[in-house]
Protein backbone atom coordinates (compact mmCIF):
# COMPACT_ATOMS: atom_id res chain seq x y z
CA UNK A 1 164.73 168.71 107.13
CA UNK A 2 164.15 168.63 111.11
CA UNK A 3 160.84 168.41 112.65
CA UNK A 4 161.30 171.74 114.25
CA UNK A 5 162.04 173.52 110.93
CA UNK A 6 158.81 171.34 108.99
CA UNK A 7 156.63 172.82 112.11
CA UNK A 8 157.94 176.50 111.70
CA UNK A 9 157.61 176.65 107.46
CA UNK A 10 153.75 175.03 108.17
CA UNK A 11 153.34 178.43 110.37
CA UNK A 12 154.99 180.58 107.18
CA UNK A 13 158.26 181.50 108.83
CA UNK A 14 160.87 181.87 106.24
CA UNK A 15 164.47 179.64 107.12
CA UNK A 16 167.09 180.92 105.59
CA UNK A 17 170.91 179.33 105.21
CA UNK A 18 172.40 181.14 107.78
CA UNK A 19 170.02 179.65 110.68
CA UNK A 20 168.17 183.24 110.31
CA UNK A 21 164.29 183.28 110.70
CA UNK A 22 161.74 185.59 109.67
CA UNK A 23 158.38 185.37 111.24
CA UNK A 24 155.53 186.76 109.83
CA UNK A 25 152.91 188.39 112.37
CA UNK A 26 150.51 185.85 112.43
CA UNK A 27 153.24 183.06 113.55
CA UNK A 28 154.12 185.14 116.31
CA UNK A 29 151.02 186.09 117.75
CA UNK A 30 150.04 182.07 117.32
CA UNK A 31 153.01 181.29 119.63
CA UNK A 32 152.13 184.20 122.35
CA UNK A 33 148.52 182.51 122.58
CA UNK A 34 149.65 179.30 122.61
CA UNK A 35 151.67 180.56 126.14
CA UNK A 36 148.21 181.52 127.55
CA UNK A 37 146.57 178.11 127.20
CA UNK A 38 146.13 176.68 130.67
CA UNK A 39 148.85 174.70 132.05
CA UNK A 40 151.30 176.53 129.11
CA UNK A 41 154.41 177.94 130.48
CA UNK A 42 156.47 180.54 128.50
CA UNK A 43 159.54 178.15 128.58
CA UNK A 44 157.55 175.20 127.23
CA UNK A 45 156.32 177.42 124.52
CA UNK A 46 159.90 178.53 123.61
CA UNK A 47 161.05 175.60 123.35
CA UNK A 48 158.37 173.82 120.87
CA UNK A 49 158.90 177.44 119.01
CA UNK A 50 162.89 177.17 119.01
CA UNK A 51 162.94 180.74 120.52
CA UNK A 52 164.47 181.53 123.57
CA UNK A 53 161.71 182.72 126.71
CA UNK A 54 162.89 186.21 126.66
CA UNK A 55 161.92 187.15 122.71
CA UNK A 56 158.40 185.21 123.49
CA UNK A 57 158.12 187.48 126.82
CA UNK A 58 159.00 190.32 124.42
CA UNK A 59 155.70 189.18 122.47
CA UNK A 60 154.02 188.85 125.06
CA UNK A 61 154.32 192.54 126.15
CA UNK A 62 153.81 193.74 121.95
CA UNK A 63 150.62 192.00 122.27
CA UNK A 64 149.51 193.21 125.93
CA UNK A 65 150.24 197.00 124.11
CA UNK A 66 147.81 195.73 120.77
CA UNK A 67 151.16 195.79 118.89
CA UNK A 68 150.36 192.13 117.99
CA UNK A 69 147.02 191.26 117.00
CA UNK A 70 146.39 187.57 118.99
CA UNK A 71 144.40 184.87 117.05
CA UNK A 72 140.48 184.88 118.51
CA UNK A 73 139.82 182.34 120.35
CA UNK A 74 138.04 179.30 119.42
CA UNK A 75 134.22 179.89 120.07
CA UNK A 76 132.05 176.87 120.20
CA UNK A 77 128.54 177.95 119.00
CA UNK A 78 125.35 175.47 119.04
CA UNK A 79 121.67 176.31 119.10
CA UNK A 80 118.44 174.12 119.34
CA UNK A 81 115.26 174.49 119.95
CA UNK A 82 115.90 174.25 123.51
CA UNK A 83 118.92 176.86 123.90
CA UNK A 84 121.59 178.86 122.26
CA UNK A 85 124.84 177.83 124.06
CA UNK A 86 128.08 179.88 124.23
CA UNK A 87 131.53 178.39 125.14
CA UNK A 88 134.21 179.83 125.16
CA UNK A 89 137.38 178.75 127.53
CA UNK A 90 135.69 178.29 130.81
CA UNK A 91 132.92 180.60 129.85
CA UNK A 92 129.46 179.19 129.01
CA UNK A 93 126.62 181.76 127.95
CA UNK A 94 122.98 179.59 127.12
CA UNK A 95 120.56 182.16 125.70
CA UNK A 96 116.59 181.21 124.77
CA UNK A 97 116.42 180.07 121.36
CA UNK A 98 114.40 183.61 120.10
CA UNK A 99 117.30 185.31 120.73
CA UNK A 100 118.15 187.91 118.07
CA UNK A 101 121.24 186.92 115.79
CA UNK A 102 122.58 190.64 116.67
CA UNK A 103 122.45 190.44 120.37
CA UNK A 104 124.29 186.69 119.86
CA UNK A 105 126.50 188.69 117.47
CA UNK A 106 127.06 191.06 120.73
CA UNK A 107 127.77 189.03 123.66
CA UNK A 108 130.38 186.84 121.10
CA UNK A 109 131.93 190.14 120.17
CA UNK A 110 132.28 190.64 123.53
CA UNK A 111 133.98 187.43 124.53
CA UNK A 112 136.51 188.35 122.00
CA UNK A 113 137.28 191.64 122.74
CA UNK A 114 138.85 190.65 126.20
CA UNK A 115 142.32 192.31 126.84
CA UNK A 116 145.09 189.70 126.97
């Protein structure tokens, strides 16, 4: 078995004899966020993916209409007794460390809930 095909059946996506593919959901909406990484171009992504740029484009647009669901993003959540920090991507949030767990709840909600 090829690299490329070991890589797609880790993500789920069924291979079948004929060189068909069927991609469950969560495979394709990993490959559309992997295109928004910085630096990631939609050709790049295609090509790790074995797809050709247009069909990723296509997913692209499903997932700009909430047709496909996107992975969240990573969050990166410490606190101390000195601060509550918040990173996500470029964005760093520190909040006091009496912060209620529902307004931290909030403002991470928020960072998610950004429109691709």
């Amino acid at each position: 078995m090829c690299a490329a095909n070991s890589f797609l059946k880790s993500l789920g996506v069924e291979i079948y004899a004929s060189g068909h593919r069927r991609w469950p959901d969560e495979a394709k909406a990993r490959a559309v966020a992997d295109t928004l990484e910085p630096g990631a171009t939609v050709n790049g992504v295609a090509a790790r993916y074995g797809v050709l740029a247009n069909q990723l484009s296509a997913r692209r647009r499903l997932a700009k209409q909430g047709k496909l669901v996107l992975p969240a993003a990573e969050l990166d959540i410490a606190a101390s007794d000195e601060v509550i920090r918040i990173v996500s991507g470029e964005v760093r949030i520190e909040l006091a460390p009496g912060t209620p767990a529902l307004r931290v709840a909030e403002i991470v909600h928020g960072l998610g809930a950004t429109p691709c």
